[in-house]
C-alpha atoms as a PDB file:
ATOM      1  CA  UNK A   1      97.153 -37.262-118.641  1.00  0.00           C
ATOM      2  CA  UNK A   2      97.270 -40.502-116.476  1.00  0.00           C
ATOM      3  CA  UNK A   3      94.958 -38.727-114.027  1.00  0.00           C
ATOM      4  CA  UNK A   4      92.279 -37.638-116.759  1.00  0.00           C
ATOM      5  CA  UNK A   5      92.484 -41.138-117.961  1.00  0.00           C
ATOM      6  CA  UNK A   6      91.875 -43.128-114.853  1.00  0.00           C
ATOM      7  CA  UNK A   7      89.129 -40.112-113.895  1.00  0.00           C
ATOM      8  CA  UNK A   8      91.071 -38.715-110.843  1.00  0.00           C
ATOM      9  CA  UNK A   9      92.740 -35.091-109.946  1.00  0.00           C
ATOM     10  CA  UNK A  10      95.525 -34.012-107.836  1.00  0.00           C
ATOM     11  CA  UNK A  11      92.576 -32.812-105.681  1.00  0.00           C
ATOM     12  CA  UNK A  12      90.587 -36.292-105.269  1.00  0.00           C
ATOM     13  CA  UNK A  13      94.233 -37.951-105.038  1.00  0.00           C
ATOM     14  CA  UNK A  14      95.042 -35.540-101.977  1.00  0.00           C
ATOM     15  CA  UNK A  15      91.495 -36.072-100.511  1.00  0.00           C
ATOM     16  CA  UNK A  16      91.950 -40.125-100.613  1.00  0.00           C
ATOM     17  CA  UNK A  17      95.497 -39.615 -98.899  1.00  0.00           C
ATOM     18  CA  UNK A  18      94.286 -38.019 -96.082  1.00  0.00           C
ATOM     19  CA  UNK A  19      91.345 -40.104 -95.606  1.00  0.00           C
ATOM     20  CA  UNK A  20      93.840 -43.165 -95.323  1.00  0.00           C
ATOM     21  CA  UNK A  21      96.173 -41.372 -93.427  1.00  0.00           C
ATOM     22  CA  UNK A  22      93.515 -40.665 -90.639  1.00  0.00           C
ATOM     23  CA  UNK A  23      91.682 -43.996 -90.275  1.00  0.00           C
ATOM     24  CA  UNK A  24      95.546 -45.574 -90.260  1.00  0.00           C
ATOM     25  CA  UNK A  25      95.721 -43.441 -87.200  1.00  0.00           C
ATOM     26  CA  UNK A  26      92.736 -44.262 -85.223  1.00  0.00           C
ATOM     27  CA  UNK A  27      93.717 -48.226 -86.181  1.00  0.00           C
ATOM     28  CA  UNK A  28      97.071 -47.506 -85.099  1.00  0.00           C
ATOM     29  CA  UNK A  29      95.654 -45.751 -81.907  1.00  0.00           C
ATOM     30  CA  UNK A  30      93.338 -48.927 -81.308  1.00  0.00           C
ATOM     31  CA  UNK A  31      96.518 -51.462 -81.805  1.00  0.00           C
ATOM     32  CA  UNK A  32      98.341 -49.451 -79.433  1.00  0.00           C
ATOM     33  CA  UNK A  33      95.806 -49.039 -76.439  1.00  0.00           C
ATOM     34  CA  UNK A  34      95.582 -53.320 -76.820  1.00  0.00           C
ATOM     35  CA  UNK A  35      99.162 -53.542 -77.115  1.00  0.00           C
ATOM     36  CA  UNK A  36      99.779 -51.077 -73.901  1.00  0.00           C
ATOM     37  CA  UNK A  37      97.240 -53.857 -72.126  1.00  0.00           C
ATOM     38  CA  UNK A  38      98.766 -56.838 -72.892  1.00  0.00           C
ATOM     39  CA  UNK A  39     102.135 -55.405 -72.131  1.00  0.00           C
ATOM     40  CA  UNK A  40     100.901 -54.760 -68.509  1.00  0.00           C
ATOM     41  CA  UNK A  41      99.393 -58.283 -68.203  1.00  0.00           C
ATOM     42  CA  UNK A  42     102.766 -59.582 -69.195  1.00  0.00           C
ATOM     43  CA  UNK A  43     104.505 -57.655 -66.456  1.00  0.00           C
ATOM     44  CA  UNK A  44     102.194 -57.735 -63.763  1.00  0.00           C
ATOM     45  CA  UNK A  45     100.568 -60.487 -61.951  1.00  0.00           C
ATOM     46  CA  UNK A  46      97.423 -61.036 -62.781  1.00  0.00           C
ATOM     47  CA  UNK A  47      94.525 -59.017 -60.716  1.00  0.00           C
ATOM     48  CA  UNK A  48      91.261 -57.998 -60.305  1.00  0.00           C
ATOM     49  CA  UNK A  49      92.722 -54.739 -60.005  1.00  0.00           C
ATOM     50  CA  UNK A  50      94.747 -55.201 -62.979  1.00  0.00           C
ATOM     51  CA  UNK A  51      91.611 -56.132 -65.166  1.00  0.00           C
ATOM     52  CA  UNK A  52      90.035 -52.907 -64.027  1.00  0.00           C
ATOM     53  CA  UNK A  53      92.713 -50.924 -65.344  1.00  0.00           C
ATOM     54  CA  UNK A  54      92.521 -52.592 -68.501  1.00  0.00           C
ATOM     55  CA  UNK A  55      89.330 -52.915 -68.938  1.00  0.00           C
ATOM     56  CA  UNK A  56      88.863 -49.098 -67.824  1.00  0.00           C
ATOM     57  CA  UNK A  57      91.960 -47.130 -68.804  1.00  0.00           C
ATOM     58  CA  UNK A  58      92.692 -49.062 -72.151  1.00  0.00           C
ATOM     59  CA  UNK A  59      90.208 -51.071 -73.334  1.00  0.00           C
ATOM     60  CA  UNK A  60      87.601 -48.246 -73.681  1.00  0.00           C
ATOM     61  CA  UNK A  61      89.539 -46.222 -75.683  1.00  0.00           C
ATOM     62  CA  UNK A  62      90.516 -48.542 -77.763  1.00  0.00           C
ATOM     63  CA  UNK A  63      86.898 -49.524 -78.268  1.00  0.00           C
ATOM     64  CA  UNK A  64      86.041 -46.071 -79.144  1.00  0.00           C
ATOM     65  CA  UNK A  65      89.362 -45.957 -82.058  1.00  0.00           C
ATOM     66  CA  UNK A  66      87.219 -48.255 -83.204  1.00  0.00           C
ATOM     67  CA  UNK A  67      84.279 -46.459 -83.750  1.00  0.00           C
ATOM     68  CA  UNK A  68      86.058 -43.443 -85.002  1.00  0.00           C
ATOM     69  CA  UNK A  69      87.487 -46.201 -87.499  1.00  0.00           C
ATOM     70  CA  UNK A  70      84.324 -46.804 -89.396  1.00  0.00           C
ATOM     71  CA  UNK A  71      83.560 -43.315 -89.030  1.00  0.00           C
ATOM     72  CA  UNK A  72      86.374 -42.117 -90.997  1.00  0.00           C
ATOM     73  CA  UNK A  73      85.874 -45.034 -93.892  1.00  0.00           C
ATOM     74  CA  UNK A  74      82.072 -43.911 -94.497  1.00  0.00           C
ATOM     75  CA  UNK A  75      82.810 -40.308 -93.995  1.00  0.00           C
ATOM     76  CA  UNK A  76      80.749 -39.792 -90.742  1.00  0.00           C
ATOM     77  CA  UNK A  77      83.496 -37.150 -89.041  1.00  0.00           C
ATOM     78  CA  UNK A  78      80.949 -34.326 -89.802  1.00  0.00           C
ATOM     79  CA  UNK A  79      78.550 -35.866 -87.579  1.00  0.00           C
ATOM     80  CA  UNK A  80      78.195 -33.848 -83.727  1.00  0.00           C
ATOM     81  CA  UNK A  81      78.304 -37.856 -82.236  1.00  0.00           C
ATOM     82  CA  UNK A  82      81.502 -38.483 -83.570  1.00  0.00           C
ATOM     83  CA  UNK A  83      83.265 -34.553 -83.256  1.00  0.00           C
ATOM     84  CA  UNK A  84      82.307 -35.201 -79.553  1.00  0.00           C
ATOM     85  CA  UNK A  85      83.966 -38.619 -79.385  1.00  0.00           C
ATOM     86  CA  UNK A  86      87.343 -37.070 -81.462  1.00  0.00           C
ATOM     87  CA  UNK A  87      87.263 -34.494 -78.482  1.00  0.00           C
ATOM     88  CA  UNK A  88      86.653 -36.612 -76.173  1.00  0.00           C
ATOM     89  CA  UNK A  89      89.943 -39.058 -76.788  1.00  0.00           C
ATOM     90  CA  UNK A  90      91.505 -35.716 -77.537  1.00  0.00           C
ATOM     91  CA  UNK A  91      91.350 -34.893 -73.983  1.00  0.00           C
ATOM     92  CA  UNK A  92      91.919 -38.425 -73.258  1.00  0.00           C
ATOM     93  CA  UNK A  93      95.353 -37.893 -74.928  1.00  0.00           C
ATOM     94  CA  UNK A  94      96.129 -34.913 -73.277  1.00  0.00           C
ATOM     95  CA  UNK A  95      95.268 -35.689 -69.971  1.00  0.00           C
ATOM     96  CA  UNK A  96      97.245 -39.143 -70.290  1.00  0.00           C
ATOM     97  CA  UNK A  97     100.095 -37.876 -72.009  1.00  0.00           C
ATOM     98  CA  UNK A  98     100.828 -35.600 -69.312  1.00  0.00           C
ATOM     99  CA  UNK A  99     100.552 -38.233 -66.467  1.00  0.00           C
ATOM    100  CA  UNK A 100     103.028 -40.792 -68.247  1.00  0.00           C
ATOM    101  CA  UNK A 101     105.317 -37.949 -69.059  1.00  0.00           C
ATOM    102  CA  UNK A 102     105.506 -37.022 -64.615  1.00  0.00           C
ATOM    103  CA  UNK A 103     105.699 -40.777 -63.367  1.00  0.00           C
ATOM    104  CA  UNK A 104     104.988 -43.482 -66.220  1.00  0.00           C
ATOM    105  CA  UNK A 105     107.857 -45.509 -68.303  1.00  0.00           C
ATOM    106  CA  UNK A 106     105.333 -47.282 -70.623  1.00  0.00           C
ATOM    107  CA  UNK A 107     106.640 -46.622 -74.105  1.00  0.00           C
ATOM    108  CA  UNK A 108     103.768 -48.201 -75.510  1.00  0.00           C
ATOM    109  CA  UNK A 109     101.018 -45.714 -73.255  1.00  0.00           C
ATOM    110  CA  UNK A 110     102.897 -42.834 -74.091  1.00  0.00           C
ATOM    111  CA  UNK A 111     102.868 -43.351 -77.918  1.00  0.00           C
ATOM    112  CA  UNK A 112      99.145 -44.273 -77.822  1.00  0.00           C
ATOM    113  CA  UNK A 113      98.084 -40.583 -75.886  1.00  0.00           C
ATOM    114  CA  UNK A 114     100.391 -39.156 -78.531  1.00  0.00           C
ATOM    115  CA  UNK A 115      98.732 -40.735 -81.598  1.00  0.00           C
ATOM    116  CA  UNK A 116      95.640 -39.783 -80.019  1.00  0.00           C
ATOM    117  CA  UNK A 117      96.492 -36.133 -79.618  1.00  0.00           C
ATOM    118  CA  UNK A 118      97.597 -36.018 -83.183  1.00  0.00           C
ATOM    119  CA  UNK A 119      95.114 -38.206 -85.132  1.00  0.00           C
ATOM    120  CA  UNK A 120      91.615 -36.850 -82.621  1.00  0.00           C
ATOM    121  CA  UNK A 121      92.916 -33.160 -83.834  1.00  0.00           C
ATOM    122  CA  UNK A 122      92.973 -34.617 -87.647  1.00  0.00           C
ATOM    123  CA  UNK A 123      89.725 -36.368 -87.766  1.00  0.00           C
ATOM    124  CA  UNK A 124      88.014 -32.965 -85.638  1.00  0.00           C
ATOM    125  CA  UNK A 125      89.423 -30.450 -88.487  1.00  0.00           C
ATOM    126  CA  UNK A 126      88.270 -32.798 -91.362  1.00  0.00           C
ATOM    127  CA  UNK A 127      84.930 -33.471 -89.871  1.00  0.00           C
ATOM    128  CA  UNK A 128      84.559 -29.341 -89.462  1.00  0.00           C
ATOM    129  CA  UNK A 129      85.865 -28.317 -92.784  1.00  0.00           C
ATOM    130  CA  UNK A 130      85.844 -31.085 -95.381  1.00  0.00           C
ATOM    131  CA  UNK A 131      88.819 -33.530 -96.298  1.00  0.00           C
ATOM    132  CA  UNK A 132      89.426 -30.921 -99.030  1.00  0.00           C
ATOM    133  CA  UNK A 133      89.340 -27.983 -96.533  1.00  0.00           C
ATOM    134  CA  UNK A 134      87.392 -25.808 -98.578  1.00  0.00           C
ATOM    135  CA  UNK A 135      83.876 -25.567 -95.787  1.00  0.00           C
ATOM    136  CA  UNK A 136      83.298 -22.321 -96.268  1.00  0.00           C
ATOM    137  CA  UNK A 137      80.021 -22.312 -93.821  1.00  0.00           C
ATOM    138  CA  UNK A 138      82.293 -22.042 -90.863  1.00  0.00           C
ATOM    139  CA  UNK A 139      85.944 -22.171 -89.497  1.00  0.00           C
ATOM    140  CA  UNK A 140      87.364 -24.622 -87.177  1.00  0.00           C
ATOM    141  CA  UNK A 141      87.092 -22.049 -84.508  1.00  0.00           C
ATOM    142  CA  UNK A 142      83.634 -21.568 -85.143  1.00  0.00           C
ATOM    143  CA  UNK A 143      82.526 -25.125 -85.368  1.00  0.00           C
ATOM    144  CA  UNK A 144      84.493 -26.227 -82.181  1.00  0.00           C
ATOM    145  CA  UNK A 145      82.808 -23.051 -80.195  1.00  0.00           C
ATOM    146  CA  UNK A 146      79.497 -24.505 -81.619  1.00  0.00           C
ATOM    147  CA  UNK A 147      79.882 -28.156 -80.805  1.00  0.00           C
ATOM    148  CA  UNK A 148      80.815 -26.924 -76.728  1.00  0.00           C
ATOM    149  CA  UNK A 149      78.020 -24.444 -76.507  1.00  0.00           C
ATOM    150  CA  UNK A 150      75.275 -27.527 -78.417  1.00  0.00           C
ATOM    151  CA  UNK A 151      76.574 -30.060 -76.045  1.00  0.00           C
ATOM    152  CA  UNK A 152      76.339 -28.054 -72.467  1.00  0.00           C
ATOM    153  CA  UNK A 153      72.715 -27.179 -73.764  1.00  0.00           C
ATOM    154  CA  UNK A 154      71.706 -30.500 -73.907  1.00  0.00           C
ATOM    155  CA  UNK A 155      73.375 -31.555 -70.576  1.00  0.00           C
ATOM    156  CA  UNK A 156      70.988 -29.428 -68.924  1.00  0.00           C
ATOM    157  CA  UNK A 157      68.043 -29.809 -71.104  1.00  0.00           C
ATOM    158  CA  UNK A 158      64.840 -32.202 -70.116  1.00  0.00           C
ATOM    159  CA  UNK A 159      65.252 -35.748 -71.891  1.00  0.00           C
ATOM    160  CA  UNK A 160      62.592 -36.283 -74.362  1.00  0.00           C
ATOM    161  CA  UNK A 161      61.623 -40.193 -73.127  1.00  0.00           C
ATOM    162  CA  UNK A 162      62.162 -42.653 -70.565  1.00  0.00           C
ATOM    163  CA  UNK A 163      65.739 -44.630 -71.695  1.00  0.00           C
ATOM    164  CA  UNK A 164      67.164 -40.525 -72.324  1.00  0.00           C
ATOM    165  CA  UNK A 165      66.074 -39.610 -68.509  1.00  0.00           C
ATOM    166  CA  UNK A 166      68.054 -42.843 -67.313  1.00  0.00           C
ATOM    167  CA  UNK A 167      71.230 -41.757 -69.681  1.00  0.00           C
ATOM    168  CA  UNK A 168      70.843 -38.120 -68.325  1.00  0.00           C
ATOM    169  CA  UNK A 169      70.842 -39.424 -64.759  1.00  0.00           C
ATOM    170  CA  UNK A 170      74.001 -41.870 -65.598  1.00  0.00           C
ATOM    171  CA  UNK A 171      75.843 -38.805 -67.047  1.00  0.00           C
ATOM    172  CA  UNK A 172      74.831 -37.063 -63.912  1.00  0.00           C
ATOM    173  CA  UNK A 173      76.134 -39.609 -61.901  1.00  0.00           C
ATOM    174  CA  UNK A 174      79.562 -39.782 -63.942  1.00  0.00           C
ATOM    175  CA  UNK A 175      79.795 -36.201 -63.590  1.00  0.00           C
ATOM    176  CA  UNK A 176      79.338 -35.534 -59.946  1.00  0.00           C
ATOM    177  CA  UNK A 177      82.008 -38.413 -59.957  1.00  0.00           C
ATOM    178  CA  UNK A 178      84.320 -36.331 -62.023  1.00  0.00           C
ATOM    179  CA  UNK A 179      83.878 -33.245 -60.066  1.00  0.00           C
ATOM    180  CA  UNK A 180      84.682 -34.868 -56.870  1.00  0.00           C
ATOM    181  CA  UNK A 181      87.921 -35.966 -58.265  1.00  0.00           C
ATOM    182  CA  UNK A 182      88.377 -32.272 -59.709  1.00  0.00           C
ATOM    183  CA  UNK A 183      87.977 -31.347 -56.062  1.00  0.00           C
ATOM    184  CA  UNK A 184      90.370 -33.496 -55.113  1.00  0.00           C
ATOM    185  CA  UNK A 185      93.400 -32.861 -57.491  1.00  0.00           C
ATOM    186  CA  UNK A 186      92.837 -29.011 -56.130  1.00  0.00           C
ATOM    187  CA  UNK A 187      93.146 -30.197 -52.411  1.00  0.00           C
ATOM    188  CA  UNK A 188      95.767 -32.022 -53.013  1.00  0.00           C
ATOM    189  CA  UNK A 189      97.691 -29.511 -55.661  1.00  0.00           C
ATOM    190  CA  UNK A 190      97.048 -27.171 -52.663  1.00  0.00           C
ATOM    191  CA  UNK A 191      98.580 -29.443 -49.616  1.00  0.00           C
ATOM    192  CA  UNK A 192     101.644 -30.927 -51.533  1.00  0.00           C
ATOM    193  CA  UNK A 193     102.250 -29.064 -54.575  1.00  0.00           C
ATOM    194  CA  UNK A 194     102.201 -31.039 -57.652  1.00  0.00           C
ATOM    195  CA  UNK A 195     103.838 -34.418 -57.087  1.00  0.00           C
ATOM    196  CA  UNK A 196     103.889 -37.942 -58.897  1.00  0.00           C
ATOM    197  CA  UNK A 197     101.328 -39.225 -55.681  1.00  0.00           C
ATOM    198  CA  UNK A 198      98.637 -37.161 -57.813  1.00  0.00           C
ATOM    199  CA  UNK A 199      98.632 -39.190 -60.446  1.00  0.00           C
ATOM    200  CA  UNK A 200      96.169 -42.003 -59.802  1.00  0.00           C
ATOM    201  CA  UNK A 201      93.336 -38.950 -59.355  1.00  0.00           C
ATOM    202  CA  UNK A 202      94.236 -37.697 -62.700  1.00  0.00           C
ATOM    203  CA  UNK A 203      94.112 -40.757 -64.082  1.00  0.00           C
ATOM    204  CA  UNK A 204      90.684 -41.284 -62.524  1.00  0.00           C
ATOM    205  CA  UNK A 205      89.872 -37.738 -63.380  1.00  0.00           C
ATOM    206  CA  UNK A 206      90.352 -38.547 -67.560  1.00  0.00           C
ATOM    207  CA  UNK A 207      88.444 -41.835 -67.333  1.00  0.00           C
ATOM    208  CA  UNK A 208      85.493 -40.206 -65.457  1.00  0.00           C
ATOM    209  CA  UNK A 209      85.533 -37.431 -67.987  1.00  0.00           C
ATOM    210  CA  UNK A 210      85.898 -39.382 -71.429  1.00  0.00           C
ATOM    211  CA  UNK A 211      82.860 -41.704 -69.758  1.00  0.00           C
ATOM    212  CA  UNK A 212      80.904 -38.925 -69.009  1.00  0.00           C
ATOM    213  CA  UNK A 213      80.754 -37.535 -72.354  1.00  0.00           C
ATOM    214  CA  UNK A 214      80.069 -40.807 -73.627  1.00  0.00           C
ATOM    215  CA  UNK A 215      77.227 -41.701 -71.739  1.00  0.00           C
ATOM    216  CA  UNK A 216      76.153 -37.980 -73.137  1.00  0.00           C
ATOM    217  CA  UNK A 217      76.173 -38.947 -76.139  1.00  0.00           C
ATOM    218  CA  UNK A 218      73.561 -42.162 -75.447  1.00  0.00           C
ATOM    219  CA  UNK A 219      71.625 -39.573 -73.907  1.00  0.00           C
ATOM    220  CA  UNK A 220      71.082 -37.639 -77.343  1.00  0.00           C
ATOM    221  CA  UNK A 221      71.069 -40.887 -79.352  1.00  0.00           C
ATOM    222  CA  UNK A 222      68.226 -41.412 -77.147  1.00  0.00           C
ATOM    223  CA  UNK A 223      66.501 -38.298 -77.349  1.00  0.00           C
ATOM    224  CA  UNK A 224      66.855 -38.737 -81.214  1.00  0.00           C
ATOM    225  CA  UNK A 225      65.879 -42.297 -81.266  1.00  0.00           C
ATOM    226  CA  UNK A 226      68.854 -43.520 -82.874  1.00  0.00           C
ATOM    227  CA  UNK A 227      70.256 -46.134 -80.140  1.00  0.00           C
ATOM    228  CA  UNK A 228      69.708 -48.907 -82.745  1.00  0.00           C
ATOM    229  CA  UNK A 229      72.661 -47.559 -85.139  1.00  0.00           C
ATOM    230  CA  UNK A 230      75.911 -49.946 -84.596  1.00  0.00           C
ATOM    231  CA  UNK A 231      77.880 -46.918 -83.147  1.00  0.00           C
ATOM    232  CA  UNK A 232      75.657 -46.883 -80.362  1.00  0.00           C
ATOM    233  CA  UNK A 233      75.201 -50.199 -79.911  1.00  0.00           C
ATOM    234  CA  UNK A 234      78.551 -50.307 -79.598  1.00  0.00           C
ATOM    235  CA  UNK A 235      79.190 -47.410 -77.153  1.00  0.00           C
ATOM    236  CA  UNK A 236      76.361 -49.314 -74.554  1.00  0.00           C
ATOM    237  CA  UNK A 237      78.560 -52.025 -74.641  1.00  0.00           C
ATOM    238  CA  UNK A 238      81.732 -50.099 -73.690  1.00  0.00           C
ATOM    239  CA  UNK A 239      79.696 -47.881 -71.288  1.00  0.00           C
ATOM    240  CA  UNK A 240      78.642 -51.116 -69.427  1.00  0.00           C
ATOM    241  CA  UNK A 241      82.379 -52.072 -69.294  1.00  0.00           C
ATOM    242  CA  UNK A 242      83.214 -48.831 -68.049  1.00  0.00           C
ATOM    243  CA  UNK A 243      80.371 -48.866 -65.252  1.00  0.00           C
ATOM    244  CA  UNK A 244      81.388 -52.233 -64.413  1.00  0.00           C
ATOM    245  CA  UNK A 245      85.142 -51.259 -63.449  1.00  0.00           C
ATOM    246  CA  UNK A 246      83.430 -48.421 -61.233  1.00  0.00           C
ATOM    247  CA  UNK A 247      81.106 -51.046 -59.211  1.00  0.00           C
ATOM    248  CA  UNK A 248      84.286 -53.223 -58.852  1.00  0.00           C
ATOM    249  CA  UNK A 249      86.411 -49.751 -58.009  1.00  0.00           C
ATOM    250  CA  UNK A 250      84.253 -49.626 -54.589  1.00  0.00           C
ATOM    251  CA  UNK A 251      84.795 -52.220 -53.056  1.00  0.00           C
ATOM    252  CA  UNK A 252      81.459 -52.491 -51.103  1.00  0.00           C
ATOM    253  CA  UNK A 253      80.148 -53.208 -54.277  1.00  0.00           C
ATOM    254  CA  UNK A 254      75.988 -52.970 -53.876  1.00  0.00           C
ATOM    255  CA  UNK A 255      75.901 -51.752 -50.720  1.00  0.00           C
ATOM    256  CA  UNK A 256      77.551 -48.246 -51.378  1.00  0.00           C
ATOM    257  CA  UNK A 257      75.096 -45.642 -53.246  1.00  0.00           C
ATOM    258  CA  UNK A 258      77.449 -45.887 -56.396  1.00  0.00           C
ATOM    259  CA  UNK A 259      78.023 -49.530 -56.399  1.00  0.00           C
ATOM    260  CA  UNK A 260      74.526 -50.268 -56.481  1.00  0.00           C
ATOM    261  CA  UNK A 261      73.914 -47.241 -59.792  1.00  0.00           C
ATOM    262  CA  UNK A 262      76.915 -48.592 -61.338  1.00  0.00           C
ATOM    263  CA  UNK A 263      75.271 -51.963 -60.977  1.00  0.00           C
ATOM    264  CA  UNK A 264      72.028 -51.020 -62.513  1.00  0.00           C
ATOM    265  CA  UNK A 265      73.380 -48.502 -65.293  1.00  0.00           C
ATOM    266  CA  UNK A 266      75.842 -51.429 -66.271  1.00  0.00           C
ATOM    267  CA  UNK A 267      72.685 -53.716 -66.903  1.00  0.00           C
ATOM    268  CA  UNK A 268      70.582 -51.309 -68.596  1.00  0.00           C
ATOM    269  CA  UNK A 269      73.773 -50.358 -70.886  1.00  0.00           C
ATOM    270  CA  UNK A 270      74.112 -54.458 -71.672  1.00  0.00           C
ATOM    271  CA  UNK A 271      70.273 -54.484 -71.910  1.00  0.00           C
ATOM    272  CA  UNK A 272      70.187 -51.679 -74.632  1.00  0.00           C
ATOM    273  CA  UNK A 273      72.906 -53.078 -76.465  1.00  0.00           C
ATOM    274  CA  UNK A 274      71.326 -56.502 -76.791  1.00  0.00           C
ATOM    275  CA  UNK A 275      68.321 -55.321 -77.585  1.00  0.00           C
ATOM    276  CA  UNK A 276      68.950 -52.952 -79.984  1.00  0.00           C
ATOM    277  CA  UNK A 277      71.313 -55.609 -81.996  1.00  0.00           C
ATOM    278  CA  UNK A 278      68.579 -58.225 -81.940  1.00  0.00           C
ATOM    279  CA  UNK A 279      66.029 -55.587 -83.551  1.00  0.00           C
ATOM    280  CA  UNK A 280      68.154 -54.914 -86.223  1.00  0.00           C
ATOM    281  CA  UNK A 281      69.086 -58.673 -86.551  1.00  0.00           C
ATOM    282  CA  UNK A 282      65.798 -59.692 -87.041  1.00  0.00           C
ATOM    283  CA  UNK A 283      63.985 -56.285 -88.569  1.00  0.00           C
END
């Protein structure tokens, strides 16, 4: 009777709880990917090396919790950008997870890769069949399988304008990166076995990969012309970030081939941002 009165069900009730429950767990993720960084600063002496980790490793991540925040409150989970970005960290999580378990002792690291496993896998479902579950257009299954085969299409499809050629050549770029590592963590798998000395390439490896899908997802923002909505705004600014820990990562900075992209892409990233804020600023 209470229900009827204040114009709720069980059903809406239930709907509302999991909503919560979900963007509680991308803030929680987001708390605990700042919390695993500041924990580090307090232990370590302070680096440029340091910074890159954090900047890298944590701080993108966290940016991208987030996103997936404000996605969850206005019910944006359905959207390809942000299923992408939910498997995306999902990976993240797994890949991490596993590396902390073999040689880490960060509490605080561990638990974030866990909540990111759990919460990336609860905000995918939802966005596939409804908070009330009842989607009956498709199955998780089916959605997931549809999502993978969508994205590799447009990975090798022709960009539609200038800005999604130079995203398409960043992902590229990312890519090749994260295939050389690949090749790497098999070379080495094959001349030691598996041992805690490979984890700095799989923790390369999982940044490479969760930036590579990112800068994707630019790509078909920019193919749709949507690079002025805040999500994207804010995913140039954490791409630049994430390019600018790769110039500083080799050390030869603008004279190697990759300093010099990272450089540029870094710039343009900063440049879209900027710009695209400032449009809708003053629109």
């Amino acid at each position: 009777a209470e229900d009827e009165m204040d114009g709720t069900s069980d059903g809406d009730k239930k709907i509302e709880g999991r909503k919560k429950r979900v963007i509680m767990g991308y803030k929680a993720m987001m708390i605990t990917y700042f919390s695993a960084g500041l924990l580090s600063t307090a232990k370590a002496t302070m680096s440029a090396a340091l910074v890159q980790t954090i900047v890298g490793y944590l701080l993108v991540p966290a940016g991208i919790s987030y996103i997936m925040i404000s996605a969850a409150k206005h019910d944006r989970l359905s959207s390809d950008t942000y299923k992408r970005l939910n498997l995306a960290l999902l990976q993240y999580g797994l890949i991490g997870l596993s590396i902390v378990s073999m040689g880490g002792k960060n509490s605080m690291l561990k638990l974030s890769f866990v909540l990111t496993i759990i919460n990336t896998i609860k905000g995918y479902t939802y966005g596939a069949i409804g908070w009330d579950k009842q989607n009956t257009e498709t199955t998780l299954l089916k959605d997931l399988v549809r999502v993978t085969q969508d994205t590799t299409k447009g990975f090798v499809s022709l960009p539609k304008n200038i800005k999604a050629f130079v995203y398409q050549i960043a992902t590229i770029n990312v890519a090749s990166l994260k295939f050389i590592k690949l090749y790497e963590i098999v070379k080495f798998v094959q001349a030691n076995s598996v041992t805690t000395g490979i984890l700095p390439l799989l923790a390369r490896f999982n940044r490479l990969s969760l930036l590579a899908l990112m800068l994707y997802i630019l790509r078909d923002a920019a193919d749709r012309d949507r690079l002025g909505g805040t999500t994207f705004i804010q995913m140039n600014y954490l791409c630049a970030l994430a390019m600018g820990v790769n110039y500083f990562h080799h050390s030869a900075g603008l004279v190697t081939p990759v300093g010099a992209l990272s450089a540029a892409f870094a710039l343009f990233f900063s440049f879209n941002g900027i710009t695209s804020y400032m449009k809708n600023q003053y629109a």
